[in-house]
Protein backbone atom coordinates (compact mmCIF):
# COMPACT_ATOMS: atom_id res chain seq x y z
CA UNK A 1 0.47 -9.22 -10.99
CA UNK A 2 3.02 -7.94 -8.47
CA UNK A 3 6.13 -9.32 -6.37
CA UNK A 4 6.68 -8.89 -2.60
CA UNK A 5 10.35 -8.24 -1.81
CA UNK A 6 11.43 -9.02 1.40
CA UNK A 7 15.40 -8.36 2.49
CA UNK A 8 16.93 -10.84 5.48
CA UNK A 9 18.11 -7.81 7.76
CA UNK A 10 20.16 -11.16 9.94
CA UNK A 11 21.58 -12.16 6.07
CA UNK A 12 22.04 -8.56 4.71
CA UNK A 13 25.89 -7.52 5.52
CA UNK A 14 24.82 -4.00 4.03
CA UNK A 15 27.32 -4.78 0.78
CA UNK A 16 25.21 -1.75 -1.51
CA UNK A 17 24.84 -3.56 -4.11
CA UNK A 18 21.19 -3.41 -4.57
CA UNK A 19 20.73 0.10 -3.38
CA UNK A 20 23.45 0.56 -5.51
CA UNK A 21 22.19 -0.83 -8.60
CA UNK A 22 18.21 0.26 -7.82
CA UNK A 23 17.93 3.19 -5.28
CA UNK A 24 14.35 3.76 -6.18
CA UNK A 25 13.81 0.09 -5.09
CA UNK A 26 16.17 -0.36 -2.22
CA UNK A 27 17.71 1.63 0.41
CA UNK A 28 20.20 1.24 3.04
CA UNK A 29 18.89 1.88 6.98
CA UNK A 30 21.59 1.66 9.87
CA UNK A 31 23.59 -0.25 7.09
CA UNK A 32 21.24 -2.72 5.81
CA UNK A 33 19.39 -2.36 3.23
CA UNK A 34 15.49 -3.03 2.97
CA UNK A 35 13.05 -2.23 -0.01
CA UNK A 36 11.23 0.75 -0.62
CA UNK A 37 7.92 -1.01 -1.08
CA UNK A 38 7.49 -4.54 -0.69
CA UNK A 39 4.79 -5.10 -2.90
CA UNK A 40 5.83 -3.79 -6.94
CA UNK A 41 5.41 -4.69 -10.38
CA UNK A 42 7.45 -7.49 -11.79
CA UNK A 43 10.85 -6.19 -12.81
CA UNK A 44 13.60 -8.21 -14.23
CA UNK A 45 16.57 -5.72 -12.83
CA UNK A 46 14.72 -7.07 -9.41
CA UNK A 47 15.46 -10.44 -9.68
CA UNK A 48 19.34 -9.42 -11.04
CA UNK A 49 19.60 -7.63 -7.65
CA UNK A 50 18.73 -10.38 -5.84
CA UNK A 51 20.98 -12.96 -7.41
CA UNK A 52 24.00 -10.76 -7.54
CA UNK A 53 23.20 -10.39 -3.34
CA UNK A 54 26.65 -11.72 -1.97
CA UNK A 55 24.80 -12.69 0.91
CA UNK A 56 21.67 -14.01 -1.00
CA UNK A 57 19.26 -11.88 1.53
CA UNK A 58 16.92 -10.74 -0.98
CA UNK A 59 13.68 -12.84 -1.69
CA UNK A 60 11.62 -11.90 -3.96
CA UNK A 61 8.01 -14.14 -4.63
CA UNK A 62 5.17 -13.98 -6.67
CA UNK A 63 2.20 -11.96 -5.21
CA UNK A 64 -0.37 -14.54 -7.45
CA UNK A 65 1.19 -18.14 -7.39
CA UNK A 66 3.51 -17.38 -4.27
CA UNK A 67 6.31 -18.79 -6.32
CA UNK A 68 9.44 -18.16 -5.32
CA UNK A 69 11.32 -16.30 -7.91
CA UNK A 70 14.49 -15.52 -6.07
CA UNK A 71 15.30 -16.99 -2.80
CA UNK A 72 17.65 -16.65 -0.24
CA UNK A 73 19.46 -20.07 0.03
């Protein structure tokens, strides 16, 4: 099993937050941040990154059902 991650660079306002919280996962380029690797195993800090996302940017779906597990809104 394994999630894609996938950051809105339009949504992402470059708050830290993630990269903050995860800089093995996430990382900030020209202020926005983007994931390390797309594809990783599942992770529940993950999915607190992307609900704590002020700007809800960070989707993050299941590789095997495609289920969304945290969406941007």
């Amino acid at each position: 099993m394994s999630w894609l991650i996938e950051v809105d660079r339009r949504s992402c306002m470059g708050a830290g937050l993630c990269n903050g919280s995860l800089p093995d996962v996430f990382r900030l380029v020209s202020g926005k941040a983007e994931p390390i690797e797309s594809r990783i195993e599942p992770d529940e800090d993950v999915l607190d990154a992307a609900d704590y996302c002020p700007y809800r940017a960070i989707t993050i779906t299941d590789q095997t059902t495609g289920e969304a597990l945290a969406a941007s809104d």
